[in-house]
Protein backbone atom coordinates (compact mmCIF):
# COMPACT_ATOMS: atom_id res chain seq x y z
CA UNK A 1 374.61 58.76 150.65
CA UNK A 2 373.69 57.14 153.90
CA UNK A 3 370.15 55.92 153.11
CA UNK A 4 371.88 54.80 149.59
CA UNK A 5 374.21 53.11 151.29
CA UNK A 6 372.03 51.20 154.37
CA UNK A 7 369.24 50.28 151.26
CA UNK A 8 371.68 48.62 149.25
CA UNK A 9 372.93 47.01 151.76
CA UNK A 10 369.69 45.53 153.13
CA UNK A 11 368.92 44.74 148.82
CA UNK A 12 372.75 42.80 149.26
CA UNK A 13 371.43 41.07 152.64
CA UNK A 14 367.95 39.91 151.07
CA UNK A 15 370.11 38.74 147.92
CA UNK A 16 368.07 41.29 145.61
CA UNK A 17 371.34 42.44 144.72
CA UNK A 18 375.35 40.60 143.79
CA UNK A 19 377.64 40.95 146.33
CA UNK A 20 380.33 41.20 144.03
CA UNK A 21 381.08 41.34 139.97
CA UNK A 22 381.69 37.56 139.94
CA UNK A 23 378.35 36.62 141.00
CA UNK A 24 375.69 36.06 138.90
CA UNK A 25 373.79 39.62 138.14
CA UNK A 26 369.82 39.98 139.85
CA UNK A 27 367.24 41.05 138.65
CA UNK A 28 367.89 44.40 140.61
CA UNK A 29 371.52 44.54 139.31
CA UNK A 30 370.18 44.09 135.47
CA UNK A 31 367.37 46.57 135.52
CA UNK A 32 370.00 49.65 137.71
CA UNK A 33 372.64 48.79 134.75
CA UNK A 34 370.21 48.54 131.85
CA UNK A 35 367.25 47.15 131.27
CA UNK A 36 367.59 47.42 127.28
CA UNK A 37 370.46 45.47 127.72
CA UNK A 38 368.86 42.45 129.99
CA UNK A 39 366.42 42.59 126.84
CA UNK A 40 369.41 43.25 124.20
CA UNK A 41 370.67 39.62 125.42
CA UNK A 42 368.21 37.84 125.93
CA UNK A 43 366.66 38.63 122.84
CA UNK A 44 370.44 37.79 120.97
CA UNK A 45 370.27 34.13 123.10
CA UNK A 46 366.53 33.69 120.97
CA UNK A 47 368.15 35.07 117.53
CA UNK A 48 371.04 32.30 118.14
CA UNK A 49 368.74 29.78 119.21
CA UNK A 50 366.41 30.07 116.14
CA UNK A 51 369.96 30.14 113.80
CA UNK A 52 370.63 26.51 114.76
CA UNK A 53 373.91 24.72 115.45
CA UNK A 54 377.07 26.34 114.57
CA UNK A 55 379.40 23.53 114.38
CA UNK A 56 378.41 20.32 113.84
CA UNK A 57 380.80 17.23 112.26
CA UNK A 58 381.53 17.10 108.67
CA UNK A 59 379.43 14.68 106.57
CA UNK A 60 380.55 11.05 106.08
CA UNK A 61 383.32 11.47 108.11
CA UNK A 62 383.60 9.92 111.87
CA UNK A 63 382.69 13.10 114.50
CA UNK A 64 385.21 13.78 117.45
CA UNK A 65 383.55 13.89 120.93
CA UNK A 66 385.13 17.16 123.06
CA UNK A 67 384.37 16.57 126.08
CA UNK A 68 385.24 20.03 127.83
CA UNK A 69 386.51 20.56 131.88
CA UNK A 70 387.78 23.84 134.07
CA UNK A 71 387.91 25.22 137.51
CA UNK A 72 388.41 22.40 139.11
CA UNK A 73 390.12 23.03 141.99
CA UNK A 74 391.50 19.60 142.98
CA UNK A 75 388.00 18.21 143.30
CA UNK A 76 387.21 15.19 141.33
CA UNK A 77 384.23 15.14 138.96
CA UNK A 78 382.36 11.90 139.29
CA UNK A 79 380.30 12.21 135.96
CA UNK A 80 383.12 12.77 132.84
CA UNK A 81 381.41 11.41 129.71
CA UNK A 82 383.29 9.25 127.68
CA UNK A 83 384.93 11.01 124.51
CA UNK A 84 387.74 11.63 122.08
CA UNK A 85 389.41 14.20 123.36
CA UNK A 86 389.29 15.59 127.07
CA UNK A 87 390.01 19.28 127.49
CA UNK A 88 390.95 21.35 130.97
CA UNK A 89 390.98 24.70 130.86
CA UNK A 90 392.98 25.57 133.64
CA UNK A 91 392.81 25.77 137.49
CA UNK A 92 393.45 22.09 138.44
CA UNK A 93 393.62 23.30 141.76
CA UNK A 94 393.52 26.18 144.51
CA UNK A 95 396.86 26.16 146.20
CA UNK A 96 399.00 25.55 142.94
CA UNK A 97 401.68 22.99 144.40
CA UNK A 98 403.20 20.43 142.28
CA UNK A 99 401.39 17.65 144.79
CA UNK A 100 398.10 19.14 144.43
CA UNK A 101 398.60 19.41 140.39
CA UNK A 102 400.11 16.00 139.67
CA UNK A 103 396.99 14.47 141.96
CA UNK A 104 395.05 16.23 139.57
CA UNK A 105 397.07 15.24 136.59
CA UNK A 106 396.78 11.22 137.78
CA UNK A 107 393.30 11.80 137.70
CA UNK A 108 392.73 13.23 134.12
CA UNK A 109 395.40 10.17 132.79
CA UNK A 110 392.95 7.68 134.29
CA UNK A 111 390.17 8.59 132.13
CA UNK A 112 389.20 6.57 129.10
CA UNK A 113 389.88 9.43 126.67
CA UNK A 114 391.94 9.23 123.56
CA UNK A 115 393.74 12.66 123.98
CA UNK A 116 394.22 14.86 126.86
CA UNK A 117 394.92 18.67 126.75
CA UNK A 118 395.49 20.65 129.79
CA UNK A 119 396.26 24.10 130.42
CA UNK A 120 397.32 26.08 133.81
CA UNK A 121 395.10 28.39 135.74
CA UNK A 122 395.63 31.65 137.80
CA UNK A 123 395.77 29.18 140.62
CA UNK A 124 398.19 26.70 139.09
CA UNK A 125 400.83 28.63 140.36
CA UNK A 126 403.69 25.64 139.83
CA UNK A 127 403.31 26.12 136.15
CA UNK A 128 404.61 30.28 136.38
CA UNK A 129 408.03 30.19 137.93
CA UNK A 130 407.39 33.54 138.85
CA UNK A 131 404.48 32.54 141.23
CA UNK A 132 406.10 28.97 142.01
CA UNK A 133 405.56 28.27 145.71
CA UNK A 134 408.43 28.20 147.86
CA UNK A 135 407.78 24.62 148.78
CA UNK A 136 408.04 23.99 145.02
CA UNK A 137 411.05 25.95 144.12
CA UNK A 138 413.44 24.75 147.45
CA UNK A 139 412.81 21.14 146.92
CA UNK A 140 413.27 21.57 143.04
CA UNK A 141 409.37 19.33 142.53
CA UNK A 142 408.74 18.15 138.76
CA UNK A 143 405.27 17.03 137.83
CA UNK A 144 404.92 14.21 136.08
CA UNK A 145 402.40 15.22 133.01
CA UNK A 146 402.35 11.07 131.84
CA UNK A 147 400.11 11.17 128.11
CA UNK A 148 399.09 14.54 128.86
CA UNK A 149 399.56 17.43 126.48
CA UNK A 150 400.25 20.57 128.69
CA UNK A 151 400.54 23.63 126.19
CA UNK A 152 401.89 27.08 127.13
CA UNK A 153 401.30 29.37 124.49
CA UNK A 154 401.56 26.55 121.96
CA UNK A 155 399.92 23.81 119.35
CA UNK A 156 399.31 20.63 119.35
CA UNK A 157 397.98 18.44 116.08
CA UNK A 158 396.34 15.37 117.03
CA UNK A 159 395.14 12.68 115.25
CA UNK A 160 391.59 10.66 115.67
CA UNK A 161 389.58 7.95 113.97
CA UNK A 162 389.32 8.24 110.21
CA UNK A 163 392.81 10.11 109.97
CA UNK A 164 391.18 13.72 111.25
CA UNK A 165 393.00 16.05 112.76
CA UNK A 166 392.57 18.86 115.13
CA UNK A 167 394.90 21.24 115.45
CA UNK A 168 394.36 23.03 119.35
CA UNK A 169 396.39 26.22 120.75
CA UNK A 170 396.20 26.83 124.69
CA UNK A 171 397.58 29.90 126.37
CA UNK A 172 397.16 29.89 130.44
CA UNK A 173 397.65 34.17 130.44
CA UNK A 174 394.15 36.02 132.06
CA UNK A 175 393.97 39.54 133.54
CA UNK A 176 394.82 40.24 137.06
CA UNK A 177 397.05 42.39 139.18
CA UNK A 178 400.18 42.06 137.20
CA UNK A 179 403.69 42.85 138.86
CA UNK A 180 405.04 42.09 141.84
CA UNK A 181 402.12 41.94 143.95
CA UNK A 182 400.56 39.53 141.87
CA UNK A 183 400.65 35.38 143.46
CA UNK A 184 398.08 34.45 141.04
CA UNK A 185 400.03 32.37 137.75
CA UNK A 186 400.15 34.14 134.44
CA UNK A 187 398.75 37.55 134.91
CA UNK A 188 398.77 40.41 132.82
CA UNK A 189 397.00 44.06 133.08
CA UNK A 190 394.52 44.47 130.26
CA UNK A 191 395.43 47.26 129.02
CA UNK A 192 399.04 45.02 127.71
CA UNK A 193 397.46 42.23 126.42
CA UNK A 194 399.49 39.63 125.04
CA UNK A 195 397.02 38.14 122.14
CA UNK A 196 397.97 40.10 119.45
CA UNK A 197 398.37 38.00 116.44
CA UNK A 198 398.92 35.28 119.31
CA UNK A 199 396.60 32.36 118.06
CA UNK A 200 397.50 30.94 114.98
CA UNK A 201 395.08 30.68 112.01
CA UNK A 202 394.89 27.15 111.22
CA UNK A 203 394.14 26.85 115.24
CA UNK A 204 390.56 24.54 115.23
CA UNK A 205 390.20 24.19 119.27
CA UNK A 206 391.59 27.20 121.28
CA UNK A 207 391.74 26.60 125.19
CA UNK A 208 392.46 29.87 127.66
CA UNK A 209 391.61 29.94 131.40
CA UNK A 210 390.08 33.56 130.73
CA UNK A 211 387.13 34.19 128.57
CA UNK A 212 386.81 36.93 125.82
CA UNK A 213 384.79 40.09 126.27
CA UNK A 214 381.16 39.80 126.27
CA UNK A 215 380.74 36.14 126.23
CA UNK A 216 379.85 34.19 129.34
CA UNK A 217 382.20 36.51 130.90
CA UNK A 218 379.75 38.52 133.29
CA UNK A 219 381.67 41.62 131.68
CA UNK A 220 385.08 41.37 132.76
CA UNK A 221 386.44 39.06 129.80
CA UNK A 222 389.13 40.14 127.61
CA UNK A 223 388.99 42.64 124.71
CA UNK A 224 392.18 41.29 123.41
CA UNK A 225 391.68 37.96 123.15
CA UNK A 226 388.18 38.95 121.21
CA UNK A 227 389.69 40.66 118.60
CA UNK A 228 392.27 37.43 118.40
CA UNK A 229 389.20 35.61 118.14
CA UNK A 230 388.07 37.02 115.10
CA UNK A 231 390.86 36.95 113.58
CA UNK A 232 391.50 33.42 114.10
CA UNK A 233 387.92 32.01 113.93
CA UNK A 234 388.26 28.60 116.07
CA UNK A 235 385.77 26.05 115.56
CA UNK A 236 385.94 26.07 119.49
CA UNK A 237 386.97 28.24 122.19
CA UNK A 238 387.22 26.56 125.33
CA UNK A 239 387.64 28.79 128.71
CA UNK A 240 386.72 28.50 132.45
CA UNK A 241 387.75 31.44 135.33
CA UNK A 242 384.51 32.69 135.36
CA UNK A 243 382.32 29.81 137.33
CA UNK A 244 378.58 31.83 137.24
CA UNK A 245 378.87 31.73 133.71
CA UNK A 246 379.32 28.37 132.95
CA UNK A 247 377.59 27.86 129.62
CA UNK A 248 377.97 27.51 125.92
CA UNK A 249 377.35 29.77 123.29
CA UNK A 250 377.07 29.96 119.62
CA UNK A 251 379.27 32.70 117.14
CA UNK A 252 378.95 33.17 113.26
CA UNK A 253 381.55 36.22 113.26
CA UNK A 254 379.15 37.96 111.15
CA UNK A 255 377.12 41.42 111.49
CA UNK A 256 375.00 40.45 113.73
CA UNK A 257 377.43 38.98 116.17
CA UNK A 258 379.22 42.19 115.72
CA UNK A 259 376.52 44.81 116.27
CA UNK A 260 375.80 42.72 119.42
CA UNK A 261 379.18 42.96 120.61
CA UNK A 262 379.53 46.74 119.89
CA UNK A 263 376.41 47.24 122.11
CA UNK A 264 378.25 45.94 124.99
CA UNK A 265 381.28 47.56 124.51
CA UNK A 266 378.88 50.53 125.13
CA UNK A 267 378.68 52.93 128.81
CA UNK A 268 375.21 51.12 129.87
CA UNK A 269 373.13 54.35 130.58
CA UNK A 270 370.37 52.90 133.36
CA UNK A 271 366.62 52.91 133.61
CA UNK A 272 366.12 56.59 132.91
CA UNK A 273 368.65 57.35 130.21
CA UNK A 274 367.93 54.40 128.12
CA UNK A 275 364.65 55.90 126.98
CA UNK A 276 366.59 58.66 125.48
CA UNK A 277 367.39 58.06 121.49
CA UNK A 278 371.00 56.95 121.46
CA UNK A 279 373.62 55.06 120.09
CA UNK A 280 372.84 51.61 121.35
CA UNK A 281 369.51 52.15 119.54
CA UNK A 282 371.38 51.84 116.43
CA UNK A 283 373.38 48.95 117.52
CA UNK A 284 370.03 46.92 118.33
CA UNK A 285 368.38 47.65 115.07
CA UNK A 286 371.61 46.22 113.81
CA UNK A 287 370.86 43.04 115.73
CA UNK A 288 367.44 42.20 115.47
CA UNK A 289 367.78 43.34 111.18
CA UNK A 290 371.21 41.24 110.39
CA UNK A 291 369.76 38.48 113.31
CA UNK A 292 366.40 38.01 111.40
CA UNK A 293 368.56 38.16 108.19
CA UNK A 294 370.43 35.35 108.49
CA UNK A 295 367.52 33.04 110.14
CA UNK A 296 365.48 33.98 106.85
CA UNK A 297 368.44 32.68 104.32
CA UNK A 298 369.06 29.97 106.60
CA UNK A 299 365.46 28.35 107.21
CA UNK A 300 363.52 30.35 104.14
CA UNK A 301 366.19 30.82 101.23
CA UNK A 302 367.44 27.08 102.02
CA UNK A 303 371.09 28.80 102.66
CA UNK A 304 372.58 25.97 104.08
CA UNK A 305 375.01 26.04 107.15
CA UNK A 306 376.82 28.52 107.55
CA UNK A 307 380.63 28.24 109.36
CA UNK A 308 380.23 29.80 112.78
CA UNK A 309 382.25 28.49 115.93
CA UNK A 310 381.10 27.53 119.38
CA UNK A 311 382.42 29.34 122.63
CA UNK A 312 382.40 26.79 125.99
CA UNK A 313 382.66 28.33 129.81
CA UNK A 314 383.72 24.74 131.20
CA UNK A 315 384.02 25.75 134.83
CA UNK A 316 383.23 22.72 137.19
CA UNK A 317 382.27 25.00 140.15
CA UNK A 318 379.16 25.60 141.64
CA UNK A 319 378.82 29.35 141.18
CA UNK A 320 381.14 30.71 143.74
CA UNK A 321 380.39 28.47 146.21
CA UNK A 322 383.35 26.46 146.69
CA UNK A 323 381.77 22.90 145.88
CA UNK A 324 381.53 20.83 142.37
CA UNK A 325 378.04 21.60 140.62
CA UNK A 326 376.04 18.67 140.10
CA UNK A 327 375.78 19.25 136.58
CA UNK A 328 377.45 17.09 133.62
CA UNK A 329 380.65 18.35 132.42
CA UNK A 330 379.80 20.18 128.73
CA UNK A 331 380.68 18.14 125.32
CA UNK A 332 380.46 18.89 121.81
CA UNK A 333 380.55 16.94 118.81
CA UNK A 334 382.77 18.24 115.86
């Protein structure tokens, strides 16, 4: 246990291996998991690829630029792209006071965007009187939201050019240490989730600072909010929380989408054990013959598009590294 120990320790110090389960997985960490399963998604990323856009604006009618922010910690981002309607995802800042989040909340009203949505973060802690701050709650602070729409657990239907309409549901709640040792905002033990039935069916956009399970999540997203997400099929799901997996990525809420998911839901069995016949075999037969499936009616038996949805990590920070990343915040057209 020893040698185990002092080798992965010196794998950790080299940076062969994460340090912890919010980094970014290695190489190392992949293959000791599963290595069918760093093929299993990369080959899913190719299948999606080669299936083509899942949402894209309806025809003759004037598209709606989301242009889509998280995580940002009370740092400014110097290069928003113009757009119809700006999203945050939650975590404005990293102390949660009411004069970090209305510096943040001056910012967002400056930009050029018709709309404004903003939810709170596990680190937006005036938003969750039971986390509020005590410099917060003893001088009774108020944030001033100006012409933004802050939703808690609620809709908003907004209106843009040619009379469209989006109709967008944000909820803050994301797993953590629930109870009374808890000083994050909004928390809630995973086992007790609180999306059942929670978004509503007509929602188009759906903003939540926590992502669902097995989606630019690195594995620690939410089961509940999954299943709430196929249920409710939004045309978007916008999240943040988790920054190393910044990213957007396709769903079609079909088999293949499914038998991909069920794979992950599965005990990863490492290098040795995968080569036994198992389960997960099944599940990625399931992918590649649904996956191949619907490329062939798409691109051979001229099957048109097909109503999928698009999922958006929107986190602003640089990995964990406590600094903006340098990279343009995400937008998609819809």
């Amino acid at each position: 246990m020893k040698l185990a120990r002092r080798l992965n320790a010196g794998l950790l110090y080299l940076g062969l291996r994460r340090s912890s389960h919010w980094d970014k997985p290695t190489f190392l960490d992949e293959f000791f998991e599963s290595p069918l399963k760093a093929l299993v998604v990369r080959l899913y990323w190719i299948l999606l690829l080669l299936r083509g856009s899942s949402v894209k604006p309806p025809p003759n009618r004037p598209p709606i630029k989301v242009v889509c922010l998280s995580d940002t910690h009370g740092d400014i981002v110097p290069n928003v792209p113009p757009g119809d309607l700006l999203i945050h995802a939650g975590d404005l800042t990293r102390g949660g006071t009411s004069l970090e989040i209305q510096t943040q909340i001056n910012w967002l009203n400056s930009l050029p965007h018709t709309h404004k949505v903003v939810i709170a973060g596990n680190h937006d802690r005036y938003f969750d009187i039971k986390t509020r701050r005590d410099v917060d709650v003893n001088t009774n602070a108020r944030v001033d939201l100006k012409n933004i729409h802050y939703l808690e657990r609620q809709s908003v239907t907004l209106t843009f050019k040619g009379q469209r309409r989006l109709n967008i549901f944000g909820a803050p709640d994301i797993i953590g240490p629930s109870g009374a040792s808890s000083t994050d905002a909004f928390q809630y033990d995973a086992a007790h989730h609180p999306w059942h039935g929670a978004v509503p069916r007509e929602t188009d956009i759906l903003v939540t600072h926590g992502p669902p399970r097995h989606h630019l999540d690195l594995d620690i997203g939410c089961s509940g909010l999954l299943v709430d997400n196929w249920r409710a099929k939004p045309k978007l799901h916008i999240f943040g929380h988790i920054h190393c997996a910044r990213g957007k990525q396709a769903v079609w809420w079909d088999s293949c989408q499914l038998a991909y998911e069920n794979f992950l839901s599965r005990k990863m069995r490492g290098p040795v054990w995968d080569m036994v016949p198992n389960a997960q075999w099944l599940d990625v037969v399931n992918i590649i013959v649904f996956g191949i499936s619907s490329i062939l009616w798409k691109w051979v038996m001229l099957g048109g598009h097909a109503e999928g949805g698009m999922l958006i990590n929107a986190a602003c920070q640089d990995g964990n590294k406590g600094k903006l990343s340098t990279k343009t915040p995400i937008t998609v057209e819809l």
